[in-house]
Protein backbone atom coordinates (compact mmCIF):
# COMPACT_ATOMS: atom_id res chain seq x y z
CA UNK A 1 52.58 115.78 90.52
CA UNK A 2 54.97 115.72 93.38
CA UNK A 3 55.85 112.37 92.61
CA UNK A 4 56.63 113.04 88.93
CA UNK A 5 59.31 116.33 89.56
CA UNK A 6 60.73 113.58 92.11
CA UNK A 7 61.17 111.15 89.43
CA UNK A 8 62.63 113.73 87.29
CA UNK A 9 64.67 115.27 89.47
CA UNK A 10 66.43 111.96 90.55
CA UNK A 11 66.68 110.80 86.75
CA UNK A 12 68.36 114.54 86.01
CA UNK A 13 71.02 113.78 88.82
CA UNK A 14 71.58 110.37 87.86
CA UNK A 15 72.33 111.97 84.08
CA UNK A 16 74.89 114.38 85.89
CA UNK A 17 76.76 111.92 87.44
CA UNK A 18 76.94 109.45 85.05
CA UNK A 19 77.95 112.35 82.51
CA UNK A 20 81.02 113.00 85.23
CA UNK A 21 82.50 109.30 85.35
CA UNK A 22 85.70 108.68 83.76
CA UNK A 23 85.44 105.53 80.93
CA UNK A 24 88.23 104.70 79.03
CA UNK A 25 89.52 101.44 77.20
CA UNK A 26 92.70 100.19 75.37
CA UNK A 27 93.20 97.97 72.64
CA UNK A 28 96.40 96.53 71.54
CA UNK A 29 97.63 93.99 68.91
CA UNK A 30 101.23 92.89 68.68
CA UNK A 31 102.70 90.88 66.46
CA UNK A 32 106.55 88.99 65.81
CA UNK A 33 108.37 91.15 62.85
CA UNK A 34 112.04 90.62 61.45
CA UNK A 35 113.29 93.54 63.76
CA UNK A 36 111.04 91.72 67.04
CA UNK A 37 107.75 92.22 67.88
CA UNK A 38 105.68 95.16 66.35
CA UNK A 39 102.16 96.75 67.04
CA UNK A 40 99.62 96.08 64.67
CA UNK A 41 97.15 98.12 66.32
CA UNK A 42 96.76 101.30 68.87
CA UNK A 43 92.80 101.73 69.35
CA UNK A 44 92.80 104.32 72.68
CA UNK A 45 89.43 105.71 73.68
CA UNK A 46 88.69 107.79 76.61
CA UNK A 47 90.65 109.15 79.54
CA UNK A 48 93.16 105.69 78.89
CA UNK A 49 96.03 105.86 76.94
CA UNK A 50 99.20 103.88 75.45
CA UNK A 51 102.70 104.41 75.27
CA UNK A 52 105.75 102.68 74.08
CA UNK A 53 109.14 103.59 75.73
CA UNK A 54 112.57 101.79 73.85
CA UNK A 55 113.03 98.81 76.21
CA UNK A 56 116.17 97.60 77.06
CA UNK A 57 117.37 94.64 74.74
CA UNK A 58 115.00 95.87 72.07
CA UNK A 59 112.31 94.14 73.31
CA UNK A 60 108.25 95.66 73.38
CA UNK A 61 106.63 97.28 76.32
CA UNK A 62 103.48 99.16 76.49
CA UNK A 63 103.05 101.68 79.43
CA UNK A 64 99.32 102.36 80.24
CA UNK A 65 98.38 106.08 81.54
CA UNK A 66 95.14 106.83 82.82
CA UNK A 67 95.13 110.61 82.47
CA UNK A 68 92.01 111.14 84.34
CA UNK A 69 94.04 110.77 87.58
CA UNK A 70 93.04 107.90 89.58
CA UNK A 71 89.39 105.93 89.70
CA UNK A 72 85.75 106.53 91.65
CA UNK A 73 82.32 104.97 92.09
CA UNK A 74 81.04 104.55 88.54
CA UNK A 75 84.10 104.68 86.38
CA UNK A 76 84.70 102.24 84.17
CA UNK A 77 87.75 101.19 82.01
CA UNK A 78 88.57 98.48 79.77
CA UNK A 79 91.64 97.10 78.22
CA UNK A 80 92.32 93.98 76.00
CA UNK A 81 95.69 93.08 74.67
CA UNK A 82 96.01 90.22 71.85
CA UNK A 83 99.90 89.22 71.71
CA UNK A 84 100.11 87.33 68.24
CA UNK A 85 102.11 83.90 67.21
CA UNK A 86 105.76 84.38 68.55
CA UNK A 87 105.06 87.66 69.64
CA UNK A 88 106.12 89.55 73.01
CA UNK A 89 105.41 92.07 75.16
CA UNK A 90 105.59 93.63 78.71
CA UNK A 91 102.43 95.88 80.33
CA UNK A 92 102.94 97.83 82.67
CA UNK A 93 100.86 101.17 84.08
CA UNK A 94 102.46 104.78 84.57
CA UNK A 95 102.04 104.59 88.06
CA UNK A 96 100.20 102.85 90.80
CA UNK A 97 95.94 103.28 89.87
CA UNK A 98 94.51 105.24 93.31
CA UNK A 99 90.70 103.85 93.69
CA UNK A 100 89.16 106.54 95.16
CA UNK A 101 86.13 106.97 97.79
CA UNK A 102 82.78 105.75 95.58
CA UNK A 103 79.21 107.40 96.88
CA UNK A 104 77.85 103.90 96.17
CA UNK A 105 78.91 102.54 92.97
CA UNK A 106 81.74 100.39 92.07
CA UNK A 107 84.04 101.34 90.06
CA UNK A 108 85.15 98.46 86.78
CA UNK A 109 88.46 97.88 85.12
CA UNK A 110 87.84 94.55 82.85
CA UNK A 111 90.95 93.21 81.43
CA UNK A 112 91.06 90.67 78.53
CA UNK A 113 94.59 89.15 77.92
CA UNK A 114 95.16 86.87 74.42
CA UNK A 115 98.27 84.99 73.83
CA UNK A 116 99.09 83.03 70.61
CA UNK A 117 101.10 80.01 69.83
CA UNK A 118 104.92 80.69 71.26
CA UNK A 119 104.25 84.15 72.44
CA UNK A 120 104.72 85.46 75.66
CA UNK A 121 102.87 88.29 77.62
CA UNK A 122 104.33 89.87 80.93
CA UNK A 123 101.03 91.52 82.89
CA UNK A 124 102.97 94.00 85.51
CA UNK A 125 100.76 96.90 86.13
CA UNK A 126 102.02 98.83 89.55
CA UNK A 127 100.26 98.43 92.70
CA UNK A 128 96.68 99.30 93.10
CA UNK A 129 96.16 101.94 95.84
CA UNK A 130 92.56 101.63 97.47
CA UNK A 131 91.20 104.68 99.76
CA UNK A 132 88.96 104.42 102.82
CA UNK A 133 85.17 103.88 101.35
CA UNK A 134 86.87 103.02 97.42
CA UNK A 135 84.71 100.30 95.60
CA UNK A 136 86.45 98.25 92.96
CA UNK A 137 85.68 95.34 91.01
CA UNK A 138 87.87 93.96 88.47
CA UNK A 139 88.09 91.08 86.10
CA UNK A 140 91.29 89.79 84.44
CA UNK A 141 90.26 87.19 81.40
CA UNK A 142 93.07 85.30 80.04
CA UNK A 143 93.05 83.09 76.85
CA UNK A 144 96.56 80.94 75.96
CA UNK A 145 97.61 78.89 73.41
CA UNK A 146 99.23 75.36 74.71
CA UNK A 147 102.54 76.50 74.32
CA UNK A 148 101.81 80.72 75.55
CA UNK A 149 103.86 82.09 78.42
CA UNK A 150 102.26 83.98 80.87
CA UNK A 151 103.78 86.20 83.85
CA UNK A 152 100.42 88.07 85.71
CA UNK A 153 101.13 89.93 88.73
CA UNK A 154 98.63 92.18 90.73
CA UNK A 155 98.98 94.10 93.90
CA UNK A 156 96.88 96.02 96.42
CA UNK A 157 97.35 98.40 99.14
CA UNK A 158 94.48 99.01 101.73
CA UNK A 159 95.22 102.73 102.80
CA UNK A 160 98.76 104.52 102.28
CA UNK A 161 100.02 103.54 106.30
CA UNK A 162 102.74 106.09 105.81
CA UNK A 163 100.32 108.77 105.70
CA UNK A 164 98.64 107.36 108.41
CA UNK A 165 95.55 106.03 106.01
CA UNK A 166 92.91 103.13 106.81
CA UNK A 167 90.65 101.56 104.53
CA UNK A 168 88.33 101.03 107.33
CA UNK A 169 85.42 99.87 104.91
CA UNK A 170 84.61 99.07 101.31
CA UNK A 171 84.35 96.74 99.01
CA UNK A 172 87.34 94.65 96.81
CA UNK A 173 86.69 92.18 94.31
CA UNK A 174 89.36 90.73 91.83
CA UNK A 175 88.55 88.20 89.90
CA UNK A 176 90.50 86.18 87.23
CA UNK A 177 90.08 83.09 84.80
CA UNK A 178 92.94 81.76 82.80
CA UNK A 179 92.04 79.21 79.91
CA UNK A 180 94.83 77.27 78.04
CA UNK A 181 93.80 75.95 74.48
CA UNK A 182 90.21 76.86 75.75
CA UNK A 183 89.61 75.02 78.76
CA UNK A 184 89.88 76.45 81.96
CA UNK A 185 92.97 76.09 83.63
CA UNK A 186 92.92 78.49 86.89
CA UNK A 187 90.25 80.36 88.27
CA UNK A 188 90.26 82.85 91.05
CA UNK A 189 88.46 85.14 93.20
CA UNK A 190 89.55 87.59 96.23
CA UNK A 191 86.20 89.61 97.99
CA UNK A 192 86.99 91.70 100.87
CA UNK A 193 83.63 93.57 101.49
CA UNK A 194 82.42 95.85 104.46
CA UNK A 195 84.55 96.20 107.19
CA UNK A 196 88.20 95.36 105.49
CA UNK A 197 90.84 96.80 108.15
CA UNK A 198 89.29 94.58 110.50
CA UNK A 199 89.59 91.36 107.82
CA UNK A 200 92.72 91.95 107.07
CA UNK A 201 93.91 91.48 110.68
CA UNK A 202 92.68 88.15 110.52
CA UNK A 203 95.40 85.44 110.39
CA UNK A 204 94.21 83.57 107.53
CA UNK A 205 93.72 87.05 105.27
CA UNK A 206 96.40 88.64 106.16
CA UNK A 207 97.74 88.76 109.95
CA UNK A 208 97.68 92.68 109.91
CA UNK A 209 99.15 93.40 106.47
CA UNK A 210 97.84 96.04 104.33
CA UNK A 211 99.05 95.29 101.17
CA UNK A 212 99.02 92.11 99.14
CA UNK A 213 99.65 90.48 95.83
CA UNK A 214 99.35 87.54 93.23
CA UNK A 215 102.09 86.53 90.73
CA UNK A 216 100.87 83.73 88.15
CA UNK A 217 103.31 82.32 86.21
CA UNK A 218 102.67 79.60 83.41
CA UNK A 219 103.97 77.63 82.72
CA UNK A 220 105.01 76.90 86.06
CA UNK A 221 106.81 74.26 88.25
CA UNK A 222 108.60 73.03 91.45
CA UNK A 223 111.88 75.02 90.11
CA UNK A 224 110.00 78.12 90.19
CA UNK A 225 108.74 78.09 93.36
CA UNK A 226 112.27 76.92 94.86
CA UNK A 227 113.56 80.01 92.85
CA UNK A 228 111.03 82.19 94.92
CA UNK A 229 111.85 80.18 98.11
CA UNK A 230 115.47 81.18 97.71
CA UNK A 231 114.62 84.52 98.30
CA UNK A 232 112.42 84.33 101.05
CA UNK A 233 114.96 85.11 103.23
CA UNK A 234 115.41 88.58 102.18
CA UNK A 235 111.60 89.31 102.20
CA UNK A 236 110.05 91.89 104.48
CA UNK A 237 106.73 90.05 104.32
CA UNK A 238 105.38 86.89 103.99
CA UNK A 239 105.67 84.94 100.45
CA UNK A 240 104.27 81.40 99.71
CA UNK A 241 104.32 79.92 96.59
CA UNK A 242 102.95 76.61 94.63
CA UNK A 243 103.15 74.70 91.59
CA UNK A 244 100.70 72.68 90.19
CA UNK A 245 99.26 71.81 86.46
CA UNK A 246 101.60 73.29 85.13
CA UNK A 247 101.24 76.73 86.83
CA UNK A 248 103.28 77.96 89.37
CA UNK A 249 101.05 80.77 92.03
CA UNK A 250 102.83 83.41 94.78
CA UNK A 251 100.86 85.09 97.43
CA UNK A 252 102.74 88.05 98.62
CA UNK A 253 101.78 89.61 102.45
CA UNK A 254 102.98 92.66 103.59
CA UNK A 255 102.87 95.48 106.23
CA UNK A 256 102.78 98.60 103.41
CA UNK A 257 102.98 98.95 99.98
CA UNK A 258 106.95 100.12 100.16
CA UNK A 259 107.45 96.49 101.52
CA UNK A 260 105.29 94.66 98.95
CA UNK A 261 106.83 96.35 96.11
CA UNK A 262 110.65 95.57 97.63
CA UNK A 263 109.26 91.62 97.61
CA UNK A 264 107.00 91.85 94.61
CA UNK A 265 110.08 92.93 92.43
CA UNK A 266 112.38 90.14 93.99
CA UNK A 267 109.44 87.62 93.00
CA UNK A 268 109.75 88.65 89.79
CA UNK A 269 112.98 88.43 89.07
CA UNK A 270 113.32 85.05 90.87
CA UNK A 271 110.84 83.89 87.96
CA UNK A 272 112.82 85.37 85.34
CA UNK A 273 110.30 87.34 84.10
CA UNK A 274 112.84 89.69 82.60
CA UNK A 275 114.32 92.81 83.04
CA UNK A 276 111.57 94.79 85.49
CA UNK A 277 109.96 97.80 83.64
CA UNK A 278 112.29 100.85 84.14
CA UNK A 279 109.20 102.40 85.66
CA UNK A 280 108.87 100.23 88.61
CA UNK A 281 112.57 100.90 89.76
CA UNK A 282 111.70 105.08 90.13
């Protein structure tokens, strides 16, 4: 009998807190129109939502707002963006996503990125901020037709160091696959798990730094990584960057996230990824 109201009493708490987790997802469809790319559909479920500020130049960006706040163990949220034949558009996020501490589950964003023939699709959330004990695993899944452009840039800072915070321990995995007329171009995966202030001193993580970041640009070549290496100079991290396949890769380094964002935005201007989302120059 004893055993039974334990049973019950741990499947009545598990019903609690998965009744308390934030879910949301996003679905968005653009498409090219005589007066420049439209949407063609809004689906918004959720605590995740979509808006649509006038962009400079006329041209389409979509601002993502999570409303619930910020992200702990157990949430989940999902977004998938289909950018049709000829088509543009730029994503980026209201403000930087805080991953809070988890009691033991991860938290999930899954991201699913479609671009069609001659359409281009700038990915430029803001930073990820991850708290002391956060859990976060995400997946970015890209499919491109031969001729798509891509920009895909992701940051992430371990603890905010100018309120004195550590991310001591947790767990971190981000994990992308790009496919270009459906084979598998680049693949991906960054794991930090356990003790991650003490992995991030290491040299070949990154020497110290608690904040870091990923820029994929395709295509890509050996004139846009000398574009990044031209501003190197002015960077107040570490930036390297390589082309190959047709893709050109950064990996950004850098002490904070006010320092990452100062490079980050240089990187992507270097690229000519456009003009920035006004959002990320508040």
């Amino acid at each position: 009998m004893g055993s039974e109201c334990q049973i019950r009493s741990t499947r009545h708490r598990d019903a609690i807190f998965a009744g308390n987790r934030a879910t949301g997802r996003v679905e968005l469809a653009v498409a090219a129109g005589r007066a420049g790319s439209q949407r063609t559909r809004v689906h918004e479920a959720g605590s995740l939502r979509a808006r649509f500020p006038h962009a400079a130049g006329g041209a389409l960006e979509a601002v993502l707002v999570n409303v619930a706040g910020g992200m702990t163990g157990g949430d989940r949220f999902g977004f998938d963006i289909e950018v049709g034949a000829g088509a543009s558009l730029t994503v980026t996020t209201a403000a930087a996503e805080k991953i809070y501490r988890s009691l033991g589950p991860d938290c999930e964003i899954a991201v699913k990125l479609e671009v069609g023939a001659g359409g281009a699709l700038a990915w430029l959330p803001q930073e990820t901020i991850l708290f002391d004990r956060a859990r976060l695993r995400r997946s970015i899944d890209v499919e491109l037709a031969r001729d798509a452009r891509l920009t895909l840039a992701e940051g992430g800072v371990f603890g905010r160091t100018a309120m004195g915070e550590t991310v001591k321990s947790g767990s971190y995995c981000d994990r992308w696959r790009v496919r270009v007329g459906g084979s598998l171009l680049f693949a991906d995966q960054v794991r930090l798990d356990g003790g991650i202030a003490q992995t991030l001193t290491e040299r070949a993580v990154a020497g110290g730094g608690a904040a870091a970041a990923s820029v994929l640009q395709i295509p890509g070549d050996e004139e846009s990584v000398a574009a990044v290496r031209a501003v190197q100079q002015d960077a107040l991290g570490e930036i390297g960057a390589s082309a190959w396949n047709g893709l050109a890769l950064i990996r950004l380094v850098a002490a904070d996230g006010a320092a990452l964002r100062h490079d980050l935005m240089r990187v992507l201007m270097a690229l000519g990824a456009g003009p920035l989302p006004r959002l990320w120059l508040n």
